[in-house]
N, C-alpha and C. Protein backbone atom coordinates (compact mmCIF):
# COMPACT_ATOMS: atom_id res chain seq x y z
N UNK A 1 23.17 -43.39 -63.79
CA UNK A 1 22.72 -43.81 -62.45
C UNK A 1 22.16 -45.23 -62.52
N UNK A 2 22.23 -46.33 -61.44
CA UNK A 2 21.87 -47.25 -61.50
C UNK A 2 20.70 -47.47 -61.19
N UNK A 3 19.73 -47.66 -61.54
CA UNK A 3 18.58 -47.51 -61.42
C UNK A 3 18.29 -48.91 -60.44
N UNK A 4 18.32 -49.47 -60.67
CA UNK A 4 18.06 -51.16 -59.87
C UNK A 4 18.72 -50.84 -57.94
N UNK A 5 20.02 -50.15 -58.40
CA UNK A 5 20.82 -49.56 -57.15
C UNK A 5 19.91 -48.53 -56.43
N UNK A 6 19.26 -47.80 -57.24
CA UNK A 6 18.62 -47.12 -56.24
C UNK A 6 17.14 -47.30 -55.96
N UNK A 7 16.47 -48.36 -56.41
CA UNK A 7 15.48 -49.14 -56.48
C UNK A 7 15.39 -50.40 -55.09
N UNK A 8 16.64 -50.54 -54.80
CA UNK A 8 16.70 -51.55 -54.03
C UNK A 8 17.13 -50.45 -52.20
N UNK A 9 18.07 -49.39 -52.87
CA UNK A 9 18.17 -48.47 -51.38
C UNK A 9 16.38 -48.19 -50.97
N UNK A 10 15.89 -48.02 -51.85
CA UNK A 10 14.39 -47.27 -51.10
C UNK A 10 13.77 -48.70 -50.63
N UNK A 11 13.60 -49.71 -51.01
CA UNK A 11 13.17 -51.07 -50.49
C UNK A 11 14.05 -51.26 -49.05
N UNK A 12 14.91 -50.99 -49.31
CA UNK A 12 15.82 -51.61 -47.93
C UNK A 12 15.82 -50.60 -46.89
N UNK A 13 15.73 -49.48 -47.37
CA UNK A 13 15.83 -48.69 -46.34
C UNK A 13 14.12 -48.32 -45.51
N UNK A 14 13.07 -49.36 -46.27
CA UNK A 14 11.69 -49.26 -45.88
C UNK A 14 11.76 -50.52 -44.76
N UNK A 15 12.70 -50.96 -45.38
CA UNK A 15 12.53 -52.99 -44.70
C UNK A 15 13.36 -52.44 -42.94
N UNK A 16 14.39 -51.82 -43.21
CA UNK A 16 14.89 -51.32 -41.81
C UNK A 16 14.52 -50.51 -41.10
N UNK A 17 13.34 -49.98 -41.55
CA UNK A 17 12.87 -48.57 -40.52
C UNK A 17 11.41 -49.02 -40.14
N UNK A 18 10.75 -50.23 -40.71
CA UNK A 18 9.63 -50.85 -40.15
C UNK A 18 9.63 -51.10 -39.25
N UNK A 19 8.55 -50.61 -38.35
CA UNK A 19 8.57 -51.24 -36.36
C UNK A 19 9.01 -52.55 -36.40
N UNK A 20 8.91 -52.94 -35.43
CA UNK A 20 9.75 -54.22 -35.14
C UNK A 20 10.18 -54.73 -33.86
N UNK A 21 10.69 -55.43 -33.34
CA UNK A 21 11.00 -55.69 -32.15
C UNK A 21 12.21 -54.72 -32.27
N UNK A 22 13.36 -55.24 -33.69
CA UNK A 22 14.34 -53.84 -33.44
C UNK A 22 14.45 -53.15 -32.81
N UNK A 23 13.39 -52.52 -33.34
CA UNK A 23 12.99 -51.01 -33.36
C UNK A 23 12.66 -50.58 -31.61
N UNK A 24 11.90 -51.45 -31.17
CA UNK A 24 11.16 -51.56 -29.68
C UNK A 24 12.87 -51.63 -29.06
N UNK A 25 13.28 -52.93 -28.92
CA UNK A 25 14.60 -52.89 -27.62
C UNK A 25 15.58 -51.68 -28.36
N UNK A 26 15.65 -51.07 -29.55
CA UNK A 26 16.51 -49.77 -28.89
C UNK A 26 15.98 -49.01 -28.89
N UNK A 27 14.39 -48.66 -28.77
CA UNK A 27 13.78 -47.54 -28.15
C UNK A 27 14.14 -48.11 -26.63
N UNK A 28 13.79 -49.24 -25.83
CA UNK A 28 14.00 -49.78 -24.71
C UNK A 28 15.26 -49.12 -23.94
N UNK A 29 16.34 -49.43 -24.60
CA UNK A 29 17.68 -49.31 -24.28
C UNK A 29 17.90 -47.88 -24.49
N UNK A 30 17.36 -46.98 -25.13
CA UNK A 30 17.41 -45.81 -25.42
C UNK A 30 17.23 -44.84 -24.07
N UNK A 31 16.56 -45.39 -23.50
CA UNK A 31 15.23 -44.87 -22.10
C UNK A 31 16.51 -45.19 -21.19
N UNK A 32 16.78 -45.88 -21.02
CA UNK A 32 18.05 -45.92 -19.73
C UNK A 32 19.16 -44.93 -20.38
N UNK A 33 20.05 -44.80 -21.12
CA UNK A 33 20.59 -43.80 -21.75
C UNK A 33 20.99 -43.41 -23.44
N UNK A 34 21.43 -42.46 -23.50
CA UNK A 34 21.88 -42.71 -24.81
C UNK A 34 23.00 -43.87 -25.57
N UNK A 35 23.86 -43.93 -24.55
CA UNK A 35 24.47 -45.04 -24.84
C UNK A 35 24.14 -46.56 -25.16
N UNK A 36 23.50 -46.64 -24.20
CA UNK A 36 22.85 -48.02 -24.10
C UNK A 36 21.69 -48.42 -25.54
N UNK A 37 21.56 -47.15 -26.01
CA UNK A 37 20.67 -46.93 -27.14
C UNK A 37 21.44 -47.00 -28.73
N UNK A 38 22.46 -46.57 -28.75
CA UNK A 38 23.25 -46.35 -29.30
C UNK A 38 24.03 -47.79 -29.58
N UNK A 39 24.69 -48.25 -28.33
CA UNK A 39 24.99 -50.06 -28.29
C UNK A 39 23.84 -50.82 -28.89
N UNK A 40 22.81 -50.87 -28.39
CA UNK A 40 21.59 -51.36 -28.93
C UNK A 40 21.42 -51.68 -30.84
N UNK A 41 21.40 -50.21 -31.16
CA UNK A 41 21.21 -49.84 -32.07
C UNK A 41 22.50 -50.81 -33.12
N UNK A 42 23.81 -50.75 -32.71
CA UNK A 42 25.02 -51.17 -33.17
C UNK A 42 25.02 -52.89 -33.40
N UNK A 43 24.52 -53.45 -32.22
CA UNK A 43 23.73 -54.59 -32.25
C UNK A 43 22.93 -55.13 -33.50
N UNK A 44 21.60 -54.28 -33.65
CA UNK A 44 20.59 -54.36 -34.79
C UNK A 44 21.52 -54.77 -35.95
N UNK A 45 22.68 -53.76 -36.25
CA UNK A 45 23.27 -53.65 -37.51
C UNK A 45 24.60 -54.88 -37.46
N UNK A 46 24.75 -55.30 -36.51
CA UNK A 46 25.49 -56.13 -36.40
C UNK A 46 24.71 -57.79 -36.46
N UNK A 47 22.90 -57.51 -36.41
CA UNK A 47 22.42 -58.82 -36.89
C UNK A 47 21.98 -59.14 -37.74
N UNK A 48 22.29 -57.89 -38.50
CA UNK A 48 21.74 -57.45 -40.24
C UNK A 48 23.12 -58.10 -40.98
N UNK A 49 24.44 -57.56 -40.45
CA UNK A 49 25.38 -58.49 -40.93
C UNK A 49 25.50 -59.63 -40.93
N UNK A 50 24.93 -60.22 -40.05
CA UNK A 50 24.89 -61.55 -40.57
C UNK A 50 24.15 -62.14 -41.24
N UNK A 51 22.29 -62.27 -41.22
CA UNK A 51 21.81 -62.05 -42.27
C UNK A 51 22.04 -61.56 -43.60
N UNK A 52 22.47 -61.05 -43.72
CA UNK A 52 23.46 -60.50 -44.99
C UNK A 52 24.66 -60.95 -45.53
N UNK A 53 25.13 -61.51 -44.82
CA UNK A 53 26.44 -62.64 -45.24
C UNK A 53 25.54 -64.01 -45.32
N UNK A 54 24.36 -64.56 -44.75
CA UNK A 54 24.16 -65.62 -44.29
C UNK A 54 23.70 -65.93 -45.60
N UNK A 55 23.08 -64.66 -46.39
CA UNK A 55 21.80 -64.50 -47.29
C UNK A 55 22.81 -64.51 -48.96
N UNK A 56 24.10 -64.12 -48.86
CA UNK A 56 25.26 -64.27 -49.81
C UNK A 56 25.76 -65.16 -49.57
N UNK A 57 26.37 -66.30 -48.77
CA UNK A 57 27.15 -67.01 -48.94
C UNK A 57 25.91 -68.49 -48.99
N UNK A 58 24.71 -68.60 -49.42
CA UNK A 58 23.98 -69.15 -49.50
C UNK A 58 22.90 -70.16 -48.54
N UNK A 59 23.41 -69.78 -47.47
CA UNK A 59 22.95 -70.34 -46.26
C UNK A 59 21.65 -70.77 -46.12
N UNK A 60 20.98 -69.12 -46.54
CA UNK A 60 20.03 -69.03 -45.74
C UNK A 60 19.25 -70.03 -46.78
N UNK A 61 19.53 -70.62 -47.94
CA UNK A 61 18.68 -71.50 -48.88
C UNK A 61 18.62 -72.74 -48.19
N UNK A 62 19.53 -73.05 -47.03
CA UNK A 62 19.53 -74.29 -46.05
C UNK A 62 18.60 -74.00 -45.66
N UNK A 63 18.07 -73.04 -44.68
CA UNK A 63 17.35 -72.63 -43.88
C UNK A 63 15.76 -72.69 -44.69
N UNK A 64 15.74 -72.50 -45.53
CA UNK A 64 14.28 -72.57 -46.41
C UNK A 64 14.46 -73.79 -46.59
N UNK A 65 15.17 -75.03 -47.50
CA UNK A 65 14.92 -75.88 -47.36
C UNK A 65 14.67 -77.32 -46.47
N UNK A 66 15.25 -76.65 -45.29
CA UNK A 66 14.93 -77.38 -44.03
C UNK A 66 14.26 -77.01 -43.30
N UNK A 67 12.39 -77.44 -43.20
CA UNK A 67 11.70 -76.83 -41.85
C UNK A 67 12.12 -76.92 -41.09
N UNK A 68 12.16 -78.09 -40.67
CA UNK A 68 12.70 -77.96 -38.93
C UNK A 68 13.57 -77.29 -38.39
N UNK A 69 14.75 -77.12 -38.97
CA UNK A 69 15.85 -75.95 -38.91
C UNK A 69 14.91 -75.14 -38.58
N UNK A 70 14.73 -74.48 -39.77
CA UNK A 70 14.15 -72.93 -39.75
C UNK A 70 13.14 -72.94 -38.21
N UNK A 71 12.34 -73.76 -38.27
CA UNK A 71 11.39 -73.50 -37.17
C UNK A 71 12.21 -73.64 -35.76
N UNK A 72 13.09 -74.51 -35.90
CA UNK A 72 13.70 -74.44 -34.15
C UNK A 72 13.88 -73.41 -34.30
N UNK A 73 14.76 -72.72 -35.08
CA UNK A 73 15.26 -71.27 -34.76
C UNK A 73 14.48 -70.59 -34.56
N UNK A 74 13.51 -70.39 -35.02
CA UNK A 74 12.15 -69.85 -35.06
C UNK A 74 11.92 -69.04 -33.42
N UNK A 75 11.38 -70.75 -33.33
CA UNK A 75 11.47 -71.01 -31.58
C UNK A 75 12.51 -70.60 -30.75
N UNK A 76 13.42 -70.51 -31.18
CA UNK A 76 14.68 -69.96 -29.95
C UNK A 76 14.31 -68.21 -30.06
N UNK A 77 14.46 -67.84 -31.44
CA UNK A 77 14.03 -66.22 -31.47
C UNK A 77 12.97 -66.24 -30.76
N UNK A 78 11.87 -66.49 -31.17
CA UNK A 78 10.61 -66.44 -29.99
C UNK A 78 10.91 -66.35 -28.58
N UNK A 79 11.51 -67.32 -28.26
CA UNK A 79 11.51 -67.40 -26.36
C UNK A 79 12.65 -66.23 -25.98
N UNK A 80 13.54 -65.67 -27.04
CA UNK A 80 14.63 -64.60 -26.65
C UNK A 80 13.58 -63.72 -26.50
N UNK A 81 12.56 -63.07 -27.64
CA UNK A 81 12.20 -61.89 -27.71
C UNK A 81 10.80 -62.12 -26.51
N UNK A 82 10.65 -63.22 -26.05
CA UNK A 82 9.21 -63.28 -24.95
C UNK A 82 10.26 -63.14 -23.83
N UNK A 83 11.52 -63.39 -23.24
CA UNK A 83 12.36 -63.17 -22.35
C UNK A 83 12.47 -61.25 -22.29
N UNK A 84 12.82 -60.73 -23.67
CA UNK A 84 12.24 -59.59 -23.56
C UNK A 84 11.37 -58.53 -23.08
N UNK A 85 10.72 -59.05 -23.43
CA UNK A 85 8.94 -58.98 -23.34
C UNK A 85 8.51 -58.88 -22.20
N UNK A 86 9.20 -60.06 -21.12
CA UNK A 86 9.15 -60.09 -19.30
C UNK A 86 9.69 -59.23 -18.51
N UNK A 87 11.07 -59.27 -18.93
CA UNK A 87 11.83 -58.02 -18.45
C UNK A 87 11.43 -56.27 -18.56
N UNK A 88 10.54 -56.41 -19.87
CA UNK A 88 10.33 -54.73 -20.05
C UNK A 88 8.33 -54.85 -19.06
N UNK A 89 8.01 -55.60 -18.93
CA UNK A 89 6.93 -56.11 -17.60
C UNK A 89 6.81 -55.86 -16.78
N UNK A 90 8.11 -56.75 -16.54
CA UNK A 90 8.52 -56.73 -15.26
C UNK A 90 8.75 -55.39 -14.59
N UNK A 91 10.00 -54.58 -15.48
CA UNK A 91 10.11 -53.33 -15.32
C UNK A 91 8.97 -52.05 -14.78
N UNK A 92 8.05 -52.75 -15.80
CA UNK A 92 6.56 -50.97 -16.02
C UNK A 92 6.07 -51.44 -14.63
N UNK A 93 6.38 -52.77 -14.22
CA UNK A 93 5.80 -53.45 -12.72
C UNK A 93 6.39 -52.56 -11.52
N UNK A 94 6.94 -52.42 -11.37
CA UNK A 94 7.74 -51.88 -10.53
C UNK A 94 8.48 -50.37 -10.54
N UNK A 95 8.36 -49.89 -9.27
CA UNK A 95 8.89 -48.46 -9.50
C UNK A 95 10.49 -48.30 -10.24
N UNK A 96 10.45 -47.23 -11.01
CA UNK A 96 12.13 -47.03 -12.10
C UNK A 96 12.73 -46.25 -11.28
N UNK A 97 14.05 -46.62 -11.56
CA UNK A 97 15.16 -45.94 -10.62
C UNK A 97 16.66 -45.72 -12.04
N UNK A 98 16.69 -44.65 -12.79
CA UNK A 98 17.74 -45.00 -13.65
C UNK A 98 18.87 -45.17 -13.09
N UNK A 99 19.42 -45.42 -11.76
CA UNK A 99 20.57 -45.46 -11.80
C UNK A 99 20.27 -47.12 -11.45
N UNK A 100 19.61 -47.64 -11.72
CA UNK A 100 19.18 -49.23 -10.55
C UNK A 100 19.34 -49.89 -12.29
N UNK A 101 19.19 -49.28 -13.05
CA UNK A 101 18.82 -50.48 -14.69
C UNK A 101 20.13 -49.29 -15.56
N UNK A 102 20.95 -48.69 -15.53
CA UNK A 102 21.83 -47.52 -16.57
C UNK A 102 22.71 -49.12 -16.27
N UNK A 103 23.54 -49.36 -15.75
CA UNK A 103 25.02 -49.99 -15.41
C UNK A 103 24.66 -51.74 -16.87
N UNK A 104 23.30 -52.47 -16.02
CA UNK A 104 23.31 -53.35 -16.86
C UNK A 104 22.54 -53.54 -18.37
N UNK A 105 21.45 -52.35 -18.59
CA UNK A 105 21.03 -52.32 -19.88
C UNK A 105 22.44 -51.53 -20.82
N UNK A 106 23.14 -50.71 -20.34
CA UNK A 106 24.54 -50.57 -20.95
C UNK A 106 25.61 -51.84 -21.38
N UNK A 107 25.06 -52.42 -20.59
CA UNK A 107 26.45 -53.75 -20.95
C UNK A 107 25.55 -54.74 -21.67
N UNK A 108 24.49 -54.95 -21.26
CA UNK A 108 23.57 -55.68 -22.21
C UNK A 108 22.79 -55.09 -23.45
N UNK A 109 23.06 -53.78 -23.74
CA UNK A 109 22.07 -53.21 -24.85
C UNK A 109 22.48 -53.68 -26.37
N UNK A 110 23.98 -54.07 -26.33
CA UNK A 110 24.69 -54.34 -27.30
C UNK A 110 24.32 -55.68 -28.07
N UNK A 111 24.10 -56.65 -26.80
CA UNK A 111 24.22 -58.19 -26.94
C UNK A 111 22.60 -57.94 -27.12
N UNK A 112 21.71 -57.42 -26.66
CA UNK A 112 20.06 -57.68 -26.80
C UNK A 112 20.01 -57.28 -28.02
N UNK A 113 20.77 -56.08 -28.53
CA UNK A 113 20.22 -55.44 -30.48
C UNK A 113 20.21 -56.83 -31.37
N UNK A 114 21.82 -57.21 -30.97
CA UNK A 114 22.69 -58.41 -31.49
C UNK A 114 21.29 -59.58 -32.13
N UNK A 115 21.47 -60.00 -30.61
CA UNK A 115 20.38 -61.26 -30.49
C UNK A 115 19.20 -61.34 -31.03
N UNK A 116 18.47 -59.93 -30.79
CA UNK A 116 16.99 -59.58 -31.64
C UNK A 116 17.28 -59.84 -32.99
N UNK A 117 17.96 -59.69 -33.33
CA UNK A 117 17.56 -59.22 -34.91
C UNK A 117 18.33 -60.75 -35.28
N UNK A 118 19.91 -61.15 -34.87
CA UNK A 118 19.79 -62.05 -35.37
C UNK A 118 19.82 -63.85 -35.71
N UNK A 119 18.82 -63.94 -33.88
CA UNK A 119 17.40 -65.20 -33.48
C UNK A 119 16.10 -64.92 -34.89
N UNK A 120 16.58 -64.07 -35.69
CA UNK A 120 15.41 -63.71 -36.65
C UNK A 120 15.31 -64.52 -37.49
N UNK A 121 15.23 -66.14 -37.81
CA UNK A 121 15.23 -66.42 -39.40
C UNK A 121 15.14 -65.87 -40.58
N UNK A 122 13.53 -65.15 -40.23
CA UNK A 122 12.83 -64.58 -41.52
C UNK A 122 13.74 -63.75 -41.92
N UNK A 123 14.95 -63.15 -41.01
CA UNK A 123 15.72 -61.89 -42.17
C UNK A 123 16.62 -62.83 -43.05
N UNK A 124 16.86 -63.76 -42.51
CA UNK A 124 17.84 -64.47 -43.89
C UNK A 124 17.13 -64.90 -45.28
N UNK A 125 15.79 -65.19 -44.87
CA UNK A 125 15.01 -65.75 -46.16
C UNK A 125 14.61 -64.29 -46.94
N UNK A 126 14.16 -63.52 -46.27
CA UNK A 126 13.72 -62.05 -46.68
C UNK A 126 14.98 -61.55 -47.73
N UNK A 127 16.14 -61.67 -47.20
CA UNK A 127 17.18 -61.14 -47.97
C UNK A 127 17.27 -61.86 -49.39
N UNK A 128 17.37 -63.73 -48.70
CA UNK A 128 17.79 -64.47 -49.88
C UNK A 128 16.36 -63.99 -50.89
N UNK A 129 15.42 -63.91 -50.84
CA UNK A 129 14.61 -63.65 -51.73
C UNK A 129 14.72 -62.26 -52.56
N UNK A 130 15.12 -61.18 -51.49
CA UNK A 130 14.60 -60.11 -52.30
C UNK A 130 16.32 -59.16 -53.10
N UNK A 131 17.41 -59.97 -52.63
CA UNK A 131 18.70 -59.55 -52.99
C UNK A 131 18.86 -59.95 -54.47
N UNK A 132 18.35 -61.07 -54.75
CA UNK A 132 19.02 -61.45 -56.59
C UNK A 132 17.93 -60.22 -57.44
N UNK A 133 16.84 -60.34 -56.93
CA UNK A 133 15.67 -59.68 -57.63
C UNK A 133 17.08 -58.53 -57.95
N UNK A 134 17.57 -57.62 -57.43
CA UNK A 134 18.38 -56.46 -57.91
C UNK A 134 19.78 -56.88 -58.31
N UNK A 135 20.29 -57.85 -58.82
CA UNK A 135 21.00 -58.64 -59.75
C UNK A 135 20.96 -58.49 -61.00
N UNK A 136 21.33 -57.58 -61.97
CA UNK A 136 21.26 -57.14 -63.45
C UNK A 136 22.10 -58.76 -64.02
N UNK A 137 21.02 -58.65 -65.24
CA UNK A 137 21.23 -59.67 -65.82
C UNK A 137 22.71 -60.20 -66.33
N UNK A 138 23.58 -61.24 -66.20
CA UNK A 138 24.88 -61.36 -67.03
C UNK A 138 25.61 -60.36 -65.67
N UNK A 139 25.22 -60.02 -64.71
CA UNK A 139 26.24 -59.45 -63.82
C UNK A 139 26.62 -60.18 -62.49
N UNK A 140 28.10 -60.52 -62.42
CA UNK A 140 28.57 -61.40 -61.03
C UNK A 140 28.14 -61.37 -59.95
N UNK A 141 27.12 -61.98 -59.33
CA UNK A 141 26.31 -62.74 -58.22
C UNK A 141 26.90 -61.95 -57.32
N UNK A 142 28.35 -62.76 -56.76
CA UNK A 142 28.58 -62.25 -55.46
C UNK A 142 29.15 -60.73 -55.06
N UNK A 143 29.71 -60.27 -56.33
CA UNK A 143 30.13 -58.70 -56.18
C UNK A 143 28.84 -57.60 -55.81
N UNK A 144 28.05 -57.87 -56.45
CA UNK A 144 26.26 -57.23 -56.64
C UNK A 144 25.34 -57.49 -55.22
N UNK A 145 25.50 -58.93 -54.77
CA UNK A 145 24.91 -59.13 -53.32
C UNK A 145 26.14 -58.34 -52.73
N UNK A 146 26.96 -58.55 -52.16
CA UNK A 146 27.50 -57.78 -51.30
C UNK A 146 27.24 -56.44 -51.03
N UNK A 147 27.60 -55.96 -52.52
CA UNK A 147 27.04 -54.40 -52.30
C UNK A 147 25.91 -53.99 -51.99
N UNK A 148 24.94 -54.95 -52.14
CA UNK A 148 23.53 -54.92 -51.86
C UNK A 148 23.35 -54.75 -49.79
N UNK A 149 23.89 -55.57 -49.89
CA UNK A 149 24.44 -56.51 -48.29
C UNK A 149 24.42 -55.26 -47.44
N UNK A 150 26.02 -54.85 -48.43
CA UNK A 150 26.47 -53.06 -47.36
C UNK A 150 25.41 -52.34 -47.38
N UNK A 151 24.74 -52.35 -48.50
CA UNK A 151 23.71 -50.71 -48.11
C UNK A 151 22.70 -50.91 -47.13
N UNK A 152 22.33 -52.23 -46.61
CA UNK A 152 21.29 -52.56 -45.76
C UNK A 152 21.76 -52.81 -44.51
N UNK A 153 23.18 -53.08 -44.08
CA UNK A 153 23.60 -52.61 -42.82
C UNK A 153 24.06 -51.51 -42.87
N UNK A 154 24.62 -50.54 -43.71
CA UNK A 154 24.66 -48.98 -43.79
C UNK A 154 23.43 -48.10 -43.38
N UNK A 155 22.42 -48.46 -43.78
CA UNK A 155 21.02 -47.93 -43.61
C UNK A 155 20.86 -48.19 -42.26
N UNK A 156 21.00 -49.85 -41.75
CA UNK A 156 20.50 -49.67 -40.17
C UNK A 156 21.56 -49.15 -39.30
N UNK A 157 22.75 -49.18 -39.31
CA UNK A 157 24.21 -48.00 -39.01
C UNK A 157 23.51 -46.52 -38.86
N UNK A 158 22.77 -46.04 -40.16
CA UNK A 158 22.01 -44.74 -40.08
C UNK A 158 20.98 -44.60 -38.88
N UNK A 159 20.16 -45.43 -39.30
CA UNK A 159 18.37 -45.44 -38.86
C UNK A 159 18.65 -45.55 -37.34
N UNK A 160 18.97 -46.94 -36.61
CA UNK A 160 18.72 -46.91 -35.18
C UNK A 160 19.34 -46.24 -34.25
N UNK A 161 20.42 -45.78 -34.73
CA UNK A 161 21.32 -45.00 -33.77
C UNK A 161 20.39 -43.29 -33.81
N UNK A 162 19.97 -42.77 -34.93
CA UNK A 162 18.91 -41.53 -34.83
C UNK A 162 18.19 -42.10 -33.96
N UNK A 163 17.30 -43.53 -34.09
CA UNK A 163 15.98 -43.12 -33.27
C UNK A 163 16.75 -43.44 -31.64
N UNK A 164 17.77 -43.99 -31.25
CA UNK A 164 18.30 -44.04 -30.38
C UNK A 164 18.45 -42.47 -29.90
N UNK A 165 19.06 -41.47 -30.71
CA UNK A 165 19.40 -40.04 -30.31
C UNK A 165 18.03 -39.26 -29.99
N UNK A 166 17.10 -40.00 -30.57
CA UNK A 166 16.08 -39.25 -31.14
C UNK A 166 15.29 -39.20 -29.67
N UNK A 167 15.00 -40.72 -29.32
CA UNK A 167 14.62 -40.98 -28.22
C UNK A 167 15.47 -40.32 -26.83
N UNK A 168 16.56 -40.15 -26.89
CA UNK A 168 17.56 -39.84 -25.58
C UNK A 168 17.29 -38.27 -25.90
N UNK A 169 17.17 -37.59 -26.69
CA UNK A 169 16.62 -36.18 -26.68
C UNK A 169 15.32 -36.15 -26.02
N UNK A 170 14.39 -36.77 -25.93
CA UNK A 170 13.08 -36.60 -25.34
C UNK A 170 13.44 -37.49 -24.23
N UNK A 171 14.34 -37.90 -23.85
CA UNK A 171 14.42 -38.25 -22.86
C UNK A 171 13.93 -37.79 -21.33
N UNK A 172 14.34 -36.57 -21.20
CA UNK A 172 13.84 -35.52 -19.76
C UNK A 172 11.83 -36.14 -19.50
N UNK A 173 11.22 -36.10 -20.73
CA UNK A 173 9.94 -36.55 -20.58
C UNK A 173 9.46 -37.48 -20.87
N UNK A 174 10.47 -38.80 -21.64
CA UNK A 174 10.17 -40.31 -21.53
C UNK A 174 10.69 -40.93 -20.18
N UNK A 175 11.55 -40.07 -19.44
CA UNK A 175 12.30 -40.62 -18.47
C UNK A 175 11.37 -40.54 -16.85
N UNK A 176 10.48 -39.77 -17.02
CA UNK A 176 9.48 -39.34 -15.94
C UNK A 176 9.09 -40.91 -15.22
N UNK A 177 9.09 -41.02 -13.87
CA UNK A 177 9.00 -42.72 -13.57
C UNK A 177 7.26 -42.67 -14.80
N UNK A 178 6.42 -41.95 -14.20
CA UNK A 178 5.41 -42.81 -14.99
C UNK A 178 5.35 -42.96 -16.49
N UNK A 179 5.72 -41.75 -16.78
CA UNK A 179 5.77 -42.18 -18.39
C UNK A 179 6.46 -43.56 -18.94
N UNK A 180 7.58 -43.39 -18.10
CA UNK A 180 8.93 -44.25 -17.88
C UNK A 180 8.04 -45.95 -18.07
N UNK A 181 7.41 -46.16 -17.19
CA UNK A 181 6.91 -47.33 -17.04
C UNK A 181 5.78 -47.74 -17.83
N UNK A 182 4.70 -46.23 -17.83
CA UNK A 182 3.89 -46.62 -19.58
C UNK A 182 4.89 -47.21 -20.84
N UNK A 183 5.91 -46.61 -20.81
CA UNK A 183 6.94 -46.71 -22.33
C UNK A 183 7.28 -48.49 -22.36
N UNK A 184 7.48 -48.81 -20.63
CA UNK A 184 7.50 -50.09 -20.72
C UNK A 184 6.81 -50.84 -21.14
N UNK A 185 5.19 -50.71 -20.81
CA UNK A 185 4.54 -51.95 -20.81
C UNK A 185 3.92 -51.44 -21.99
N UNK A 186 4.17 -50.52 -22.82
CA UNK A 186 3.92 -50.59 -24.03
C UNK A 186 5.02 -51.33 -25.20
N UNK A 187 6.00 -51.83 -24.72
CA UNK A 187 7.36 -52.25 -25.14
C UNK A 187 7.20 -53.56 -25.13
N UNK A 188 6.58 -54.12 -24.15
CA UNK A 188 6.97 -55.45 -23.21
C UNK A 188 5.40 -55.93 -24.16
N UNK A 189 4.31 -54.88 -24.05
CA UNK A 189 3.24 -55.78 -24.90
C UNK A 189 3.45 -55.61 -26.27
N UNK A 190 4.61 -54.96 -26.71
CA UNK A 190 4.53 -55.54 -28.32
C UNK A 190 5.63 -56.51 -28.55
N UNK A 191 6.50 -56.38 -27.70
CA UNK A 191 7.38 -57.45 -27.97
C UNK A 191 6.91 -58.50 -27.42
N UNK A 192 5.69 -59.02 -26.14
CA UNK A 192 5.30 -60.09 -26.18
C UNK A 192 4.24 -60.88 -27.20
N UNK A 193 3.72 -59.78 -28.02
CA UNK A 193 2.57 -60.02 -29.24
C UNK A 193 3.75 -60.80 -30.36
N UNK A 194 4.86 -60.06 -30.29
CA UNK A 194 5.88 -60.57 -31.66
C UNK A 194 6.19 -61.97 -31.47
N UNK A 195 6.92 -61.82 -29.87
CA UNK A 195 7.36 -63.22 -29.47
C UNK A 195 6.32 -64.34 -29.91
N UNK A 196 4.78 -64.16 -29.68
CA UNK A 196 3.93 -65.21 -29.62
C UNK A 196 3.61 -65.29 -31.08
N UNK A 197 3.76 -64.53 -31.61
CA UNK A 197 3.58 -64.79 -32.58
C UNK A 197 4.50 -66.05 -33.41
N UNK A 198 5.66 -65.09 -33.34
CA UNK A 198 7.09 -65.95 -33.50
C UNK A 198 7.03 -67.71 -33.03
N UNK A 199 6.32 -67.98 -32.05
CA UNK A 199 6.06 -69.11 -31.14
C UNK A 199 4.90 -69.94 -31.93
N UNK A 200 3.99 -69.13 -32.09
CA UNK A 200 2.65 -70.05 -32.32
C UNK A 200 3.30 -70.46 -34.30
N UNK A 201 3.60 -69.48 -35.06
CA UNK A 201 3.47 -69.85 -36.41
C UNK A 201 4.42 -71.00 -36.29
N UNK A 202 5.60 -71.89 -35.96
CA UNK A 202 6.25 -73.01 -36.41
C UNK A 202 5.64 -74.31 -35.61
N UNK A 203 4.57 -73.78 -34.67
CA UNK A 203 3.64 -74.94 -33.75
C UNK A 203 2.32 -75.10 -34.74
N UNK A 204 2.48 -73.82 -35.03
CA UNK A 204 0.83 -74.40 -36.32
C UNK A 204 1.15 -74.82 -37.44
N UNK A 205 2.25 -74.54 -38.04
CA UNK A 205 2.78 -75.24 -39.65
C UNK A 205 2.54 -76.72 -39.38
């Protein structure tokens, strides 16, 4: 058994199931339906792929060695996930109607997973750092990241689409307008805490 191989699944599969904004827009998208939760979710893992290619084909070492890079991007993730942040606000603001938000968080749940995760810098540096660490010594770079690569969009393939199901099962009593709109502005204030965050750290460097 590979020991390093399965040393690095329990790391990765801790790094993808950590709250997160992730985690928040496809619980978000979850609440309008399963689908939309599910797209969402497909999204996440589709911005893990790139991070993951970005983080193998050496990119993301641009990205560390250029602040300013890194920080505009920074800044663009920030103002996506505070655009977030307004909308799920906006939402707990106002009375819920699922058939008034099912049509466009469905067509958008896909492109919001997408975008969240990858407006993310930090996942490309996160990877480039912690992917060679499980690199056995005298063994080919890019065959070893890759496989590394797959198991960490395999894992979020696993993870968000459950809590997507997970959530659309409790649905009947997350879906209640008031609960409905608590779920929001509990959504909207952590994804606006992330966003600002995201915002203030490349204005204070």
């Amino acid at each position: 058994m590979d020991a390093q191989l399965v040393a690095f699944t329990s790391v990765a599969a801790g790094m993808v199931a950590m709250p997160g904004a992730d985690f928040t827009v496809v619980v978000r998208n979850a609440l309008v339906s399963r689908r939309a939760g599910v797209a969402c979710a497909v999204g996440v893992a589709g911005g893990l792929l790139v991070h993951t290619a970005l983080a193998v084909a050496g990119v993301a070492a641009v990205l560390a060695a250029v602040p300013a890079l890194f920080r505009a991007l920074q800044l663009i993730g920030a103002g996506y996930v505070l655009v977030l942040a307004y909308r799920a606000l906006r939402s707990a603001a106002r009375p819920r109607t699922a058939a008034a938000g099912e049509p466009a968080a469905q067509g958008g749940g896909l492109r919001e997973g997408f975008l969240t995760n990858a407006l993310n810098p930090k996942a490309s540096i996160t990877f480039l750092s912690v992917l060679p660490q499980f690199v056995p010594d005298g063994s080919p770079a890019m065959p070893r990241t890759l496989l590394l690569a797959s198991i960490v969009v395999a894992l979020a393939l696993l993870w968000f689409p459950v809590v997507a199901l997970l959530v659309d099962r409790l649905g009947r009593w997350l879906r209640r307008p008031r609960t409905a709109r608590a779920v929001e502005a509990v959504t909207g204030t952590a994804l606006g805490a992330l966003g600002l965050v995201l915002l203030l750290e490349p204005l204070m460097a």
